[in-house]
N, C-alpha and C. Protein backbone atom coordinates (compact mmCIF):
# COMPACT_ATOMS: atom_id res chain seq x y z
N UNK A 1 51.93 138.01 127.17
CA UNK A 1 51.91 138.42 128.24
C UNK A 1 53.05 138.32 128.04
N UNK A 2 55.71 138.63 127.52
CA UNK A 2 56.80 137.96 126.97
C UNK A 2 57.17 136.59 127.73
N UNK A 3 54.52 136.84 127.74
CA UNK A 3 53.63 136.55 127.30
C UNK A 3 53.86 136.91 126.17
N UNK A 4 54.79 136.98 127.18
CA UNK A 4 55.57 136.76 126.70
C UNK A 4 56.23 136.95 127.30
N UNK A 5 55.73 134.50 128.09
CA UNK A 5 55.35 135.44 127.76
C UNK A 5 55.69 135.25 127.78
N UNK A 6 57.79 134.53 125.95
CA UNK A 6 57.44 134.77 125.23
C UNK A 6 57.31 136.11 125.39
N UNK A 7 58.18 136.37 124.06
CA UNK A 7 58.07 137.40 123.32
C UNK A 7 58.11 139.05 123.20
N UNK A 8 59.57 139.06 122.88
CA UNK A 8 59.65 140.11 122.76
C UNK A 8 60.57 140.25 121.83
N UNK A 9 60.36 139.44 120.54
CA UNK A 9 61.43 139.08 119.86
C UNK A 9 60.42 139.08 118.35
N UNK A 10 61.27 139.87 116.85
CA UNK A 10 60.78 139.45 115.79
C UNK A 10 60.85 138.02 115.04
N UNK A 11 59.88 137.70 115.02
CA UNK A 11 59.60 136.58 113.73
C UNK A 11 60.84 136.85 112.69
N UNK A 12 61.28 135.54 112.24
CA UNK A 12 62.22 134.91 111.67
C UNK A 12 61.38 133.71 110.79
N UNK A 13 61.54 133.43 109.19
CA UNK A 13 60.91 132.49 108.28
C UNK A 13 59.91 132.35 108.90
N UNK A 14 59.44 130.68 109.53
CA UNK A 14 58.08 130.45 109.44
C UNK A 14 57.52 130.66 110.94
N UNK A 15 58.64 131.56 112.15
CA UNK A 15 58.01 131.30 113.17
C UNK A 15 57.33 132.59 113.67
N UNK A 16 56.61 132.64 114.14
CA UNK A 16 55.83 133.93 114.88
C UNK A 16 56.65 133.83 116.13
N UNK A 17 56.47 135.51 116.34
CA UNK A 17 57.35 135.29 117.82
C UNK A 17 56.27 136.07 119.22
N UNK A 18 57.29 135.86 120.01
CA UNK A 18 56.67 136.17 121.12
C UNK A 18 56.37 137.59 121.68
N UNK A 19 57.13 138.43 120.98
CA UNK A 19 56.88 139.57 120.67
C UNK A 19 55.60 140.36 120.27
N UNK A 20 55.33 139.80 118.82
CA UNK A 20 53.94 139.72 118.31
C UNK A 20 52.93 139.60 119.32
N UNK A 21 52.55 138.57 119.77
CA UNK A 21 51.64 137.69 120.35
C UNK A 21 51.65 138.90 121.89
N UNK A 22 53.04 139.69 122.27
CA UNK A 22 52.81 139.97 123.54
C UNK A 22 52.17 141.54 123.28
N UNK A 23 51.70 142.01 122.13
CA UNK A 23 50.99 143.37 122.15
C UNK A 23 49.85 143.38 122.57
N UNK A 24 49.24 142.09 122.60
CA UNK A 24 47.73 141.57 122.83
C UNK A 24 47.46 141.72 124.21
N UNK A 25 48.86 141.82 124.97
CA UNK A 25 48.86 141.24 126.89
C UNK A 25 48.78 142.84 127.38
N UNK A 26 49.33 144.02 126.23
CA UNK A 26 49.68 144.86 127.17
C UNK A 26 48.83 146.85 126.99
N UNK A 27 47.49 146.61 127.10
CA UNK A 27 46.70 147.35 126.68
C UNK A 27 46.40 148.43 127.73
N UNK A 28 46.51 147.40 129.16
CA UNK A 28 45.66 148.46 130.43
C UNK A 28 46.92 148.90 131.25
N UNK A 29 47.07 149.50 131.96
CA UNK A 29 47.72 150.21 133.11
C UNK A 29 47.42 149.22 134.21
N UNK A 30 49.06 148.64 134.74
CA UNK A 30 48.95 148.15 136.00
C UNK A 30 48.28 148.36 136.62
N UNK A 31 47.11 147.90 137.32
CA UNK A 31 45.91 148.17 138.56
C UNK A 31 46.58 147.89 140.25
N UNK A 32 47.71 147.26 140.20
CA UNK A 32 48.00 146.96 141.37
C UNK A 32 48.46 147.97 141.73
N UNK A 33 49.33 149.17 141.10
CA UNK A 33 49.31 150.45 141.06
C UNK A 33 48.21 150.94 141.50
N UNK A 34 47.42 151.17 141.14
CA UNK A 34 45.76 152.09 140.55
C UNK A 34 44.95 151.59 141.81
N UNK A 35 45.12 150.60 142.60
CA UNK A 35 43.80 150.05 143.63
C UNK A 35 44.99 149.18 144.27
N UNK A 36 45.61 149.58 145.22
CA UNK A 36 46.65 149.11 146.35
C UNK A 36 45.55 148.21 147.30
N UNK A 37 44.66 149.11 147.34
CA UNK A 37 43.55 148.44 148.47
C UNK A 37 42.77 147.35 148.21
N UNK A 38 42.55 146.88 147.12
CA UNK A 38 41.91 145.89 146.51
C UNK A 38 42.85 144.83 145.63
N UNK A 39 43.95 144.47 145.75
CA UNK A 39 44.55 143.77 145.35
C UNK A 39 44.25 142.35 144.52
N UNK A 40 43.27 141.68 145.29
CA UNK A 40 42.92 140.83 144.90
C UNK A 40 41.50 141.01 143.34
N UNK A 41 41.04 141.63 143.86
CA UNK A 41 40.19 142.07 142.93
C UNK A 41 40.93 142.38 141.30
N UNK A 42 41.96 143.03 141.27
CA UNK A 42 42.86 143.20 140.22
C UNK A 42 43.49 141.83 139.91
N UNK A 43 44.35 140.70 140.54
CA UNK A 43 44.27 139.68 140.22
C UNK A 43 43.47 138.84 139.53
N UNK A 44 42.23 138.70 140.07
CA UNK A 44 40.97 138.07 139.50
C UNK A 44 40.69 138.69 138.08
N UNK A 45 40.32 140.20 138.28
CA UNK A 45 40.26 141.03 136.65
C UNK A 45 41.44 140.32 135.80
N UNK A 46 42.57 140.27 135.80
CA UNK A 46 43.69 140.29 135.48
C UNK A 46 43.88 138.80 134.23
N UNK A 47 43.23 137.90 135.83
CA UNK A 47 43.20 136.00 135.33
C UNK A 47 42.01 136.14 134.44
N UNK A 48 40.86 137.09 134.91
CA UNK A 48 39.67 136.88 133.46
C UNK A 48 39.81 137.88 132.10
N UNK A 49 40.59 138.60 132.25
CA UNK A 49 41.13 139.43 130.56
C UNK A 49 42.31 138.06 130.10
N UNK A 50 42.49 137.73 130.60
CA UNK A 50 43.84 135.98 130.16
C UNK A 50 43.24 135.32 129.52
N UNK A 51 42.03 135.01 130.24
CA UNK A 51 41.12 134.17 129.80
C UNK A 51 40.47 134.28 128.49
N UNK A 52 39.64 135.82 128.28
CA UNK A 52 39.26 136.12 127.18
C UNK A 52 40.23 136.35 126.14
N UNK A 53 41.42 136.72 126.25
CA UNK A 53 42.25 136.68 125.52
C UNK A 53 42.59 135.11 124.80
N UNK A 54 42.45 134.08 125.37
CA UNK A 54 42.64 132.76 124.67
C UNK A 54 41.43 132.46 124.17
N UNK A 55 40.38 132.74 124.43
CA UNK A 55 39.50 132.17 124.04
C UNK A 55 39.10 133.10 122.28
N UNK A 56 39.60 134.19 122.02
CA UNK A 56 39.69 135.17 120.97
C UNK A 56 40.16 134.63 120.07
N UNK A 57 39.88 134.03 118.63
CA UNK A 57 41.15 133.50 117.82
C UNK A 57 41.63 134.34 117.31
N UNK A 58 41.47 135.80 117.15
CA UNK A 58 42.12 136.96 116.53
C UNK A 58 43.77 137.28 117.50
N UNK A 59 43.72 136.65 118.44
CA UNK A 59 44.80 137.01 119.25
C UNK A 59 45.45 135.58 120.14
N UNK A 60 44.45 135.13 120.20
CA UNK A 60 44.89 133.48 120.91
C UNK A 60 46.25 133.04 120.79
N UNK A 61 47.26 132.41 121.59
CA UNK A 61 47.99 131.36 120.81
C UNK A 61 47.69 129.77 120.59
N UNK A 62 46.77 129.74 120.95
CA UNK A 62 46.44 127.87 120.85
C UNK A 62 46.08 127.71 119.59
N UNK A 63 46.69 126.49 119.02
CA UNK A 63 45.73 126.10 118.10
C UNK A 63 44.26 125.79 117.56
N UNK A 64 43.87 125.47 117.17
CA UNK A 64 41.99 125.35 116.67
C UNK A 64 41.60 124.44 117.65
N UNK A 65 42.56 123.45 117.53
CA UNK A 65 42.56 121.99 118.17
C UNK A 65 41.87 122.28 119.89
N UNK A 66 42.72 123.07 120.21
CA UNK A 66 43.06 123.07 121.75
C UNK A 66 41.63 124.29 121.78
N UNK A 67 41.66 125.52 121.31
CA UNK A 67 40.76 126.71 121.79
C UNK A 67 39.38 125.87 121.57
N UNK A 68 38.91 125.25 120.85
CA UNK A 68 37.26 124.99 121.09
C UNK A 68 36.74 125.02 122.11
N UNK A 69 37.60 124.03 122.68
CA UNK A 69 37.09 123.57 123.84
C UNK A 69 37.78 123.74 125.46
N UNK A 70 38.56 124.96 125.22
CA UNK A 70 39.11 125.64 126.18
C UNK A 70 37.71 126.39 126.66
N UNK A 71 38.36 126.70 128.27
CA UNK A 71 37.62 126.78 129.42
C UNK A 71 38.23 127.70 130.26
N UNK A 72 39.61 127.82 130.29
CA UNK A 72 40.27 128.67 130.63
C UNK A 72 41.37 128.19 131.39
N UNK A 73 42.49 128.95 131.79
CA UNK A 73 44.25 128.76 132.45
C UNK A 73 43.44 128.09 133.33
N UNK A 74 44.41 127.65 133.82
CA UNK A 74 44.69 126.82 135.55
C UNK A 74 45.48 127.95 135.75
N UNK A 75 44.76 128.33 137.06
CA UNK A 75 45.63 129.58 137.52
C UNK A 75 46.48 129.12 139.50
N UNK A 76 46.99 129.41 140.25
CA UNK A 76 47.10 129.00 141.36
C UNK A 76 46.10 130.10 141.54
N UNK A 77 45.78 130.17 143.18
CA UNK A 77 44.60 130.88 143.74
C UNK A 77 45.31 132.43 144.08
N UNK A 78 44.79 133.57 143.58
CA UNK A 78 45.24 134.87 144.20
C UNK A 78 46.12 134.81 145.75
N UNK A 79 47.20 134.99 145.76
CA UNK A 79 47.99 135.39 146.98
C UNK A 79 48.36 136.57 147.06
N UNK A 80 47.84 137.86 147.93
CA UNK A 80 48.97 139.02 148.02
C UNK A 80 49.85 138.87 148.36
N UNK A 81 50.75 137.71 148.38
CA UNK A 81 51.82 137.54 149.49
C UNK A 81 53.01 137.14 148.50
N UNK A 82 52.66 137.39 147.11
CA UNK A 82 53.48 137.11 146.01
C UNK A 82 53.06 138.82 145.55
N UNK A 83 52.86 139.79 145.98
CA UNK A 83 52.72 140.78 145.36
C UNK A 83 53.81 141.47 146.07
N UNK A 84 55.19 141.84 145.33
CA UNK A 84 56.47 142.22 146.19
C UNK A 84 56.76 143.25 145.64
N UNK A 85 57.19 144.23 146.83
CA UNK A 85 58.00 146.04 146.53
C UNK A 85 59.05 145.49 147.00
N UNK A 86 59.86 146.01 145.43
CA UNK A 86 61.10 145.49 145.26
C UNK A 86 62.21 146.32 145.18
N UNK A 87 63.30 146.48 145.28
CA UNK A 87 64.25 147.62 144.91
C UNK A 87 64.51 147.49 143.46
N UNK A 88 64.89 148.59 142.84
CA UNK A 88 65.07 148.56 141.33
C UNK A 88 66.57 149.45 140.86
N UNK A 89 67.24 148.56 140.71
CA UNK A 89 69.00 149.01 140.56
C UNK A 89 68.89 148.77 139.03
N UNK A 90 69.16 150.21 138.48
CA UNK A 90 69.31 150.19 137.78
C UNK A 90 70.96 150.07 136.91
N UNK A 91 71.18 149.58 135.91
CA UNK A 91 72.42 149.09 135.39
C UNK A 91 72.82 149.75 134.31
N UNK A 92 73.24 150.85 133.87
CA UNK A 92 73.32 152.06 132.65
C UNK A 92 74.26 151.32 132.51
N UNK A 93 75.41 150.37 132.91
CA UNK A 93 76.58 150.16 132.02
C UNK A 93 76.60 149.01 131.56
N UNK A 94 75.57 148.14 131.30
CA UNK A 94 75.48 146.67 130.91
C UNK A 94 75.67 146.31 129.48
N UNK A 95 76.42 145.65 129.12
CA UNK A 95 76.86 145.12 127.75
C UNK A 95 75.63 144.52 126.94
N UNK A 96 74.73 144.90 125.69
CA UNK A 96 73.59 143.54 125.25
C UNK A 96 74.47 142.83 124.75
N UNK A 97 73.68 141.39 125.20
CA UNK A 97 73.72 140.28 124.52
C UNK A 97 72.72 139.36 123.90
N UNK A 98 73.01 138.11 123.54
CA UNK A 98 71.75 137.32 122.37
C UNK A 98 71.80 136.85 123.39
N UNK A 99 70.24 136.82 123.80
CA UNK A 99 69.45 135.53 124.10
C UNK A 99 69.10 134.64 123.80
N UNK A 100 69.33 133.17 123.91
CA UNK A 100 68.69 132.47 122.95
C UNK A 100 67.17 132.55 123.17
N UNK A 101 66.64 131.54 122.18
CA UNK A 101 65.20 130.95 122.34
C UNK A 101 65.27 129.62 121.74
N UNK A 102 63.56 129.20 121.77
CA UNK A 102 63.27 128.34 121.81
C UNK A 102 63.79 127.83 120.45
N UNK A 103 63.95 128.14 119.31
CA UNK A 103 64.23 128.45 117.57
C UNK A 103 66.02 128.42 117.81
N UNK A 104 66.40 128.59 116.48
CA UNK A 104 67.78 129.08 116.33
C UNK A 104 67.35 130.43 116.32
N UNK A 105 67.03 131.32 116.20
CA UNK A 105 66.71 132.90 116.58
C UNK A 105 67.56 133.02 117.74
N UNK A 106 68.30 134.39 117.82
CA UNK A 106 68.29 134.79 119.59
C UNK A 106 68.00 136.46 119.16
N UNK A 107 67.93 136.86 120.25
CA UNK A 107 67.65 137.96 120.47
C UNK A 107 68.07 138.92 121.42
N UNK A 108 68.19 140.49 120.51
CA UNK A 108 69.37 141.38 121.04
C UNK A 108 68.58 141.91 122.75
N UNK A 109 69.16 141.85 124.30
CA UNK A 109 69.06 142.34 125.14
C UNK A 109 69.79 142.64 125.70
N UNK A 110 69.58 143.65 126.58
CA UNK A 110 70.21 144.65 127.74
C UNK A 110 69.76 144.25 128.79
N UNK A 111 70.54 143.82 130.41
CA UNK A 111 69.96 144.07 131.74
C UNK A 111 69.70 145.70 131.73
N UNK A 112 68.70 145.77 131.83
CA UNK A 112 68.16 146.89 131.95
C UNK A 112 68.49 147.43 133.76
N UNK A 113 67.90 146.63 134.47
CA UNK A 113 68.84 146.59 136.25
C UNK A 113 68.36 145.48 136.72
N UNK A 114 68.40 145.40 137.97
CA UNK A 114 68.14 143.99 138.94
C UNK A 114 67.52 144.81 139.70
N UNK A 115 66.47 143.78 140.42
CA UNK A 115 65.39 143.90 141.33
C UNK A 115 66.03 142.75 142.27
N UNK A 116 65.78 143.36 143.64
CA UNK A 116 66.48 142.99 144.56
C UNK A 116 65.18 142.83 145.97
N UNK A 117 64.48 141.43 146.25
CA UNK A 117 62.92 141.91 147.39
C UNK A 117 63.74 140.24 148.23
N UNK A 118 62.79 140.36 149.23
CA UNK A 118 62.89 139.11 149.75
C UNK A 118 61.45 138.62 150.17
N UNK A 119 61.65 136.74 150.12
CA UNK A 119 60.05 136.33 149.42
C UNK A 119 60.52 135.05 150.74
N UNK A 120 59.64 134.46 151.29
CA UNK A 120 59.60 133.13 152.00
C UNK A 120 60.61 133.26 152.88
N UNK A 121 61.16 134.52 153.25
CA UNK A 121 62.39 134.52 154.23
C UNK A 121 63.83 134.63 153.70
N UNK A 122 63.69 134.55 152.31
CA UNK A 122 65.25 134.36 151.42
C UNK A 122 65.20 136.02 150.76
N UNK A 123 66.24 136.13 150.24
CA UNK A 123 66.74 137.39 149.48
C UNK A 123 66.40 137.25 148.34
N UNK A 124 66.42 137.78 147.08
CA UNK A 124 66.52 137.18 145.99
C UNK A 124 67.03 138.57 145.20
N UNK A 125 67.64 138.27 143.87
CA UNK A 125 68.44 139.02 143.15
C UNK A 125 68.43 138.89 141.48
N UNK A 126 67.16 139.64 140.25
CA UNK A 126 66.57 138.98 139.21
C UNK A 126 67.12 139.96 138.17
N UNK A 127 67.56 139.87 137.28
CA UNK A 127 67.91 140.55 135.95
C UNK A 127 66.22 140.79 135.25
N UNK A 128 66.60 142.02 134.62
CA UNK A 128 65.72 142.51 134.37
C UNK A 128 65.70 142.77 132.68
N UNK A 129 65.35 142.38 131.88
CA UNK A 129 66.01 142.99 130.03
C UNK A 129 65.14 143.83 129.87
N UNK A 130 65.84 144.61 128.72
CA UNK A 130 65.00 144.81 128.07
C UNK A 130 65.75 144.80 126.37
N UNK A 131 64.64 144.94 125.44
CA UNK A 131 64.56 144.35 124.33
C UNK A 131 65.35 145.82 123.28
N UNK A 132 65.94 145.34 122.40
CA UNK A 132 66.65 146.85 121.63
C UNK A 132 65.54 147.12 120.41
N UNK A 133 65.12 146.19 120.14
CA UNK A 133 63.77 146.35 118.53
C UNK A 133 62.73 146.91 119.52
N UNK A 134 62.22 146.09 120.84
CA UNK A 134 61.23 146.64 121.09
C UNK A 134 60.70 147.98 121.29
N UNK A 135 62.18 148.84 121.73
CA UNK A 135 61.90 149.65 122.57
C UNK A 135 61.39 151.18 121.28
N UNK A 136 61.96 150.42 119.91
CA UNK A 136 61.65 151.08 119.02
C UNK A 136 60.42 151.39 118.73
N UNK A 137 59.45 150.74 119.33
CA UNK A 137 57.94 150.87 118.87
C UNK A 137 57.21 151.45 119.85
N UNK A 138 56.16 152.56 118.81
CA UNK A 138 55.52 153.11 120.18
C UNK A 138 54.26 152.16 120.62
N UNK A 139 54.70 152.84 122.12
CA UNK A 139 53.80 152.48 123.13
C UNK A 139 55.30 151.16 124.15
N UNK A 140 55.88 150.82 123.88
CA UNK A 140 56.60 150.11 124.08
C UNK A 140 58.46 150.19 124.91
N UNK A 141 57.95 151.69 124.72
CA UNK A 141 59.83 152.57 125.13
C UNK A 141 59.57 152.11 126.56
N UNK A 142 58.84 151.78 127.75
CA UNK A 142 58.97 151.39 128.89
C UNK A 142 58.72 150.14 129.34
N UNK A 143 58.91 149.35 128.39
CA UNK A 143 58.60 147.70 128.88
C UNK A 143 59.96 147.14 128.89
N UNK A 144 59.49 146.37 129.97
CA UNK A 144 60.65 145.22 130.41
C UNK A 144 60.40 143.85 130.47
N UNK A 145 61.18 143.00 130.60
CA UNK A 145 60.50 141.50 130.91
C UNK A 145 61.74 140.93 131.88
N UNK A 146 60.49 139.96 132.89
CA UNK A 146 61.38 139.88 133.46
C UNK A 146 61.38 137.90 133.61
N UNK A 147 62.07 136.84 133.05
CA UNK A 147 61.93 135.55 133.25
C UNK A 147 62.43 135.19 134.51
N UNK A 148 61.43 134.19 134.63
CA UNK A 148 61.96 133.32 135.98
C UNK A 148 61.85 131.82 136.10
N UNK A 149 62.51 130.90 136.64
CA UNK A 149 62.34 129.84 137.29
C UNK A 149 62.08 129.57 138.29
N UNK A 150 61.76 128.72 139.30
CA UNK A 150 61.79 128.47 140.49
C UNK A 150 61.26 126.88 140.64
N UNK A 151 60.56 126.18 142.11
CA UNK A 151 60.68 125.10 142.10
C UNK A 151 59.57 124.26 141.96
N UNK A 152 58.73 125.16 141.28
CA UNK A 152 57.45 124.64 141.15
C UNK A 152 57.84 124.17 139.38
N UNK A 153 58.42 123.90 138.90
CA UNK A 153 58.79 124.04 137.01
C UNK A 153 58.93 122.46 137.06
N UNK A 154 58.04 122.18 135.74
CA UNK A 154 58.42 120.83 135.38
C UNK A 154 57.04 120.00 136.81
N UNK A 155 56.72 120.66 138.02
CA UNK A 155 55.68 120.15 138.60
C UNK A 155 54.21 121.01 138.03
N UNK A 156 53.95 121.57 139.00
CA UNK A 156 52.84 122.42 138.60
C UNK A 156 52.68 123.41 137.70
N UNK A 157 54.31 124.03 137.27
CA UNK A 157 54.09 125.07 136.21
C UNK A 157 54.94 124.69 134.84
N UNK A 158 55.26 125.14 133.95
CA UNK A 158 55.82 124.71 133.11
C UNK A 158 57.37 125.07 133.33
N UNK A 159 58.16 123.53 132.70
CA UNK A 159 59.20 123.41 132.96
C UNK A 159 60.31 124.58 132.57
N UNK A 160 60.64 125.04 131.58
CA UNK A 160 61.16 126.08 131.12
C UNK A 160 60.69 127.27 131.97
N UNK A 161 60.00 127.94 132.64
CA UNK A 161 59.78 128.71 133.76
C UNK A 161 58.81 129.54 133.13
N UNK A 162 58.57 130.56 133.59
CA UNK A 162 57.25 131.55 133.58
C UNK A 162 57.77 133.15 133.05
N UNK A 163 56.94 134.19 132.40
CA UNK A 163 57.52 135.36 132.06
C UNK A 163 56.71 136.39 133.21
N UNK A 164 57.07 137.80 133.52
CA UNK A 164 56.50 138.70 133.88
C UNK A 164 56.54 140.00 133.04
N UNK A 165 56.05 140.88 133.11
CA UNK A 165 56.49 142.04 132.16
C UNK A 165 56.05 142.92 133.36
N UNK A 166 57.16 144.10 133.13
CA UNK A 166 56.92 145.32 134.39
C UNK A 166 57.59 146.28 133.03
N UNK A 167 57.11 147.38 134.08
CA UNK A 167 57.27 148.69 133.46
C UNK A 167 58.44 149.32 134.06
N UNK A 168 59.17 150.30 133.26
CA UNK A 168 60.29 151.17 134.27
C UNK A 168 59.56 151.88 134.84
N UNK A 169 59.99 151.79 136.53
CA UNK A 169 59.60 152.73 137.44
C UNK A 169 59.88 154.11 137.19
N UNK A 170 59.60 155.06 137.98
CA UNK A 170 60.10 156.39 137.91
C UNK A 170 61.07 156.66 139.27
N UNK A 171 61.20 155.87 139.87
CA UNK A 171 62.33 155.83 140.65
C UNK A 171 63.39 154.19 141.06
N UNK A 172 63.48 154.09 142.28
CA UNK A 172 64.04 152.97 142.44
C UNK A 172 63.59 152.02 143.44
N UNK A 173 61.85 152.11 143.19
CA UNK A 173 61.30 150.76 144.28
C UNK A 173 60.14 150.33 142.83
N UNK A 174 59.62 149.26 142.48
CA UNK A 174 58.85 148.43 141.42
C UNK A 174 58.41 147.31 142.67
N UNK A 175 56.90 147.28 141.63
CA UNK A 175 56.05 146.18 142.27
C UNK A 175 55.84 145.28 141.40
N UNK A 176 56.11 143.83 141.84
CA UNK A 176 56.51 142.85 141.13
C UNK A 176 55.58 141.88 141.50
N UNK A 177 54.13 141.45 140.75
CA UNK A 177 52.81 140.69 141.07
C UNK A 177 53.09 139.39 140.41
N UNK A 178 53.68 138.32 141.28
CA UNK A 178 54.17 137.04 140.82
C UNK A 178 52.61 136.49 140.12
N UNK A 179 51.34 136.89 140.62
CA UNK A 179 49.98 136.45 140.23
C UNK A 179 49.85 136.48 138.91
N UNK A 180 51.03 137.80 138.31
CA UNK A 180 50.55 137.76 136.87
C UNK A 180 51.59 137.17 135.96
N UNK A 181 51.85 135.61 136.59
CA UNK A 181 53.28 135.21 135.69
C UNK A 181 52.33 134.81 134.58
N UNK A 182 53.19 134.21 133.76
CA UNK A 182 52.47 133.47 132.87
C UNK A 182 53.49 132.69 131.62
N UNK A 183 52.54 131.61 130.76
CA UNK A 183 53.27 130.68 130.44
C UNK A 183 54.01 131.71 128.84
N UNK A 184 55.35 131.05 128.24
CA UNK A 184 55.62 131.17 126.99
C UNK A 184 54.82 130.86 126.15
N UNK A 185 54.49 131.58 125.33
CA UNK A 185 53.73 131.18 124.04
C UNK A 185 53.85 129.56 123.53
N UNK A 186 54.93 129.42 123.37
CA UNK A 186 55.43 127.90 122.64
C UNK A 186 55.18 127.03 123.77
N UNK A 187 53.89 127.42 124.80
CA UNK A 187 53.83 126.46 125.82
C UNK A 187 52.68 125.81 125.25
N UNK A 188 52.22 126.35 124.22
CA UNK A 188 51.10 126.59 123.95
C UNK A 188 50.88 126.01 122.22
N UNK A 189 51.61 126.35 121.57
CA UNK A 189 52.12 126.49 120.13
C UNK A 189 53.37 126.79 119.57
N UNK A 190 53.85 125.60 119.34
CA UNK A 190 55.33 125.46 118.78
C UNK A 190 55.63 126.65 117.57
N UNK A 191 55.30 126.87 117.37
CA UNK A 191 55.09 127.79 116.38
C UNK A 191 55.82 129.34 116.80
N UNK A 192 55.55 129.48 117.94
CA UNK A 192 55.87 130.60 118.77
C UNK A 192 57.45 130.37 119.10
N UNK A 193 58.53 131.20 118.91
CA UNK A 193 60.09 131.34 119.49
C UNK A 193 60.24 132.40 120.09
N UNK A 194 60.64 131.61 121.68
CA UNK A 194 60.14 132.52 123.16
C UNK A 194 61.58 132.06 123.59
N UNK A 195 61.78 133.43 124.19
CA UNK A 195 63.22 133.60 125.17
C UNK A 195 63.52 132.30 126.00
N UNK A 196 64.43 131.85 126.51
CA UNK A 196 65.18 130.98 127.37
C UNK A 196 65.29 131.25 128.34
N UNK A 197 64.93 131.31 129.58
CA UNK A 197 65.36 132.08 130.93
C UNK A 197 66.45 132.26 131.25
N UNK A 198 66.93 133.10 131.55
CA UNK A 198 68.81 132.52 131.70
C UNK A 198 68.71 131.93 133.27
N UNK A 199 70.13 131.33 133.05
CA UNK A 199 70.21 130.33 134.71
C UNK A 199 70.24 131.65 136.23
N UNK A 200 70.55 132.88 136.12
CA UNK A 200 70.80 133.88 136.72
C UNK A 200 69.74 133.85 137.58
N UNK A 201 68.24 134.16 137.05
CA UNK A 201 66.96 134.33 137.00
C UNK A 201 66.40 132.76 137.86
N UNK A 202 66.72 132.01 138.51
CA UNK A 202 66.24 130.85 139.06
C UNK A 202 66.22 131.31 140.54
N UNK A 203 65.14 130.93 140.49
CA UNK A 203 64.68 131.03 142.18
C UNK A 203 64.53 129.90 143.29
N UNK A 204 65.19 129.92 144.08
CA UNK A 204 65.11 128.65 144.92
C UNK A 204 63.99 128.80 146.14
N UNK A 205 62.76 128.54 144.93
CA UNK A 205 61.64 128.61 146.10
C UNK A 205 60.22 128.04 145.60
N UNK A 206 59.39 127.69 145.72
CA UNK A 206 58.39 127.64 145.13
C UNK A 206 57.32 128.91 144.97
N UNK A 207 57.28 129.26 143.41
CA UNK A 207 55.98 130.38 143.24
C UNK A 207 55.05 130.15 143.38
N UNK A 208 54.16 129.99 144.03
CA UNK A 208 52.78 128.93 143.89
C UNK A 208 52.06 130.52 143.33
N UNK A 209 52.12 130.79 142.33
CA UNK A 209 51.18 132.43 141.83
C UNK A 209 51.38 132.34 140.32
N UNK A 210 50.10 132.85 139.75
CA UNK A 210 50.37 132.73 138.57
C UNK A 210 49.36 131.45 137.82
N UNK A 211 50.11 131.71 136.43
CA UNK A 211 49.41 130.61 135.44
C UNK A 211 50.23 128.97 135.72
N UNK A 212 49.54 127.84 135.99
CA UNK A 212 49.98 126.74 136.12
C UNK A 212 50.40 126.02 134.45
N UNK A 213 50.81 124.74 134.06
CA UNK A 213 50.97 124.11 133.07
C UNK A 213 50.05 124.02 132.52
N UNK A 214 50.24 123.74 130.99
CA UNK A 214 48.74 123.44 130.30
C UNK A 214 49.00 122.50 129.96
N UNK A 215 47.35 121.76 130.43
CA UNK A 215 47.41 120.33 130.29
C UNK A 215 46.49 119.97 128.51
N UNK A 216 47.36 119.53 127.38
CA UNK A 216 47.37 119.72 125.80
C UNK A 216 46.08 118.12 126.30
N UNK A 217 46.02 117.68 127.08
CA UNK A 217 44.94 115.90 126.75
C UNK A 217 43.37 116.66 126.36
């Protein structure tokens, strides 16, 4: 999901990256698009293709250890109220730079633009990348990712923060479904070298939407 999400980055020696792992997340056409009116219903679809997706070992990231006896994410409960139309400024003159990750790897990105909505009464203002290898592959010339933090990290969600992936709009408003955050690969399996959020990308709020921590007991 960069789910990467992890990943949008090539494997380096022995690590798989998040890249890899995120072709698995991105098969169907946004539905929150496709059924405005049923929102929740697309959420729910959304948390049970997640689901089957871990439970798959052809595509999984968990180890043997952990998938047996997986059951599925801890998800928070569907909110439309984390489903935000956002402005989409786009940034044609942005310098790439390396991102780090989780590895000594970093990886080449562009702010692609900033998304600009307001959530709980606050403003907020999120960089948007996108990837220079990725964009090389088809099916892939319109993906973006977008990382975040906020104040649920390190409590209910995982500390290092959560990924989203959106598509370029065709103009300058994007819908941004906090429901479908989800964890880094290496939340999961060290094995996986997943982007760093940058500090830019921190939100001073709690997301309660989305995939919660995974609990490895």
């Amino acid at each position: 999901m960069y789910r990467l999400m992890v990943l949008i980055l090539l494997s380096i020696g022995m690590f798989s990256t998040c890249k890899e792992a995120k072709k698995y997340h991105d098969e169907k056409p946004n539905l929150v698009a496709e059924a405005p009116t049923d929102k929740i219903a697309d959420i729910l679809a959304h948390q049970q293709k997640l689901n089957e997706e871990f439970k798959d070992p052809d595509v999984s990231p968990l180890p043997d250890r952990f998938r047996k006896d997986f059951k599925g994410l801890d998800f928070f409960a569907p909110d439309t109220n984390y489903v935000i139309d956002a402005d989409f400024i786009r940034t044609p003159d942005a310098v790439p730079f390396m991102m780090p990750t989780t590895t000594d790897r970093k990886s080449e990105e562009v702010v692609y633009a900033k998304v600009k909505f307001e959530l709980h009464g606050k403003l907020f203002e999120l960089e948007v990348y996108q990837n220079a290898e990725l964009i090389q592959e088809n099916g892939y010339e319109d993906y973006l990712f977008l990382p975040f933090t906020d104040l649920t990290n390190g409590e209910e969600t995982y500390g290092g923060g959560r990924y989203l992936d959106v598509r370029i709009p065709n103009g300058n408003r994007i819908t941004i479904d906090f429901n479908k955050a989800y964890n880094p690969y290496c939340v999961y399996n060290k094995k996986y070298s997943c982007p760093l959020v940058p500090a830019v990308n921190h939100m001073d709020t709690r997301i309660l939407a989305g995939v919660k921590n995974f609990d490895k007991k």
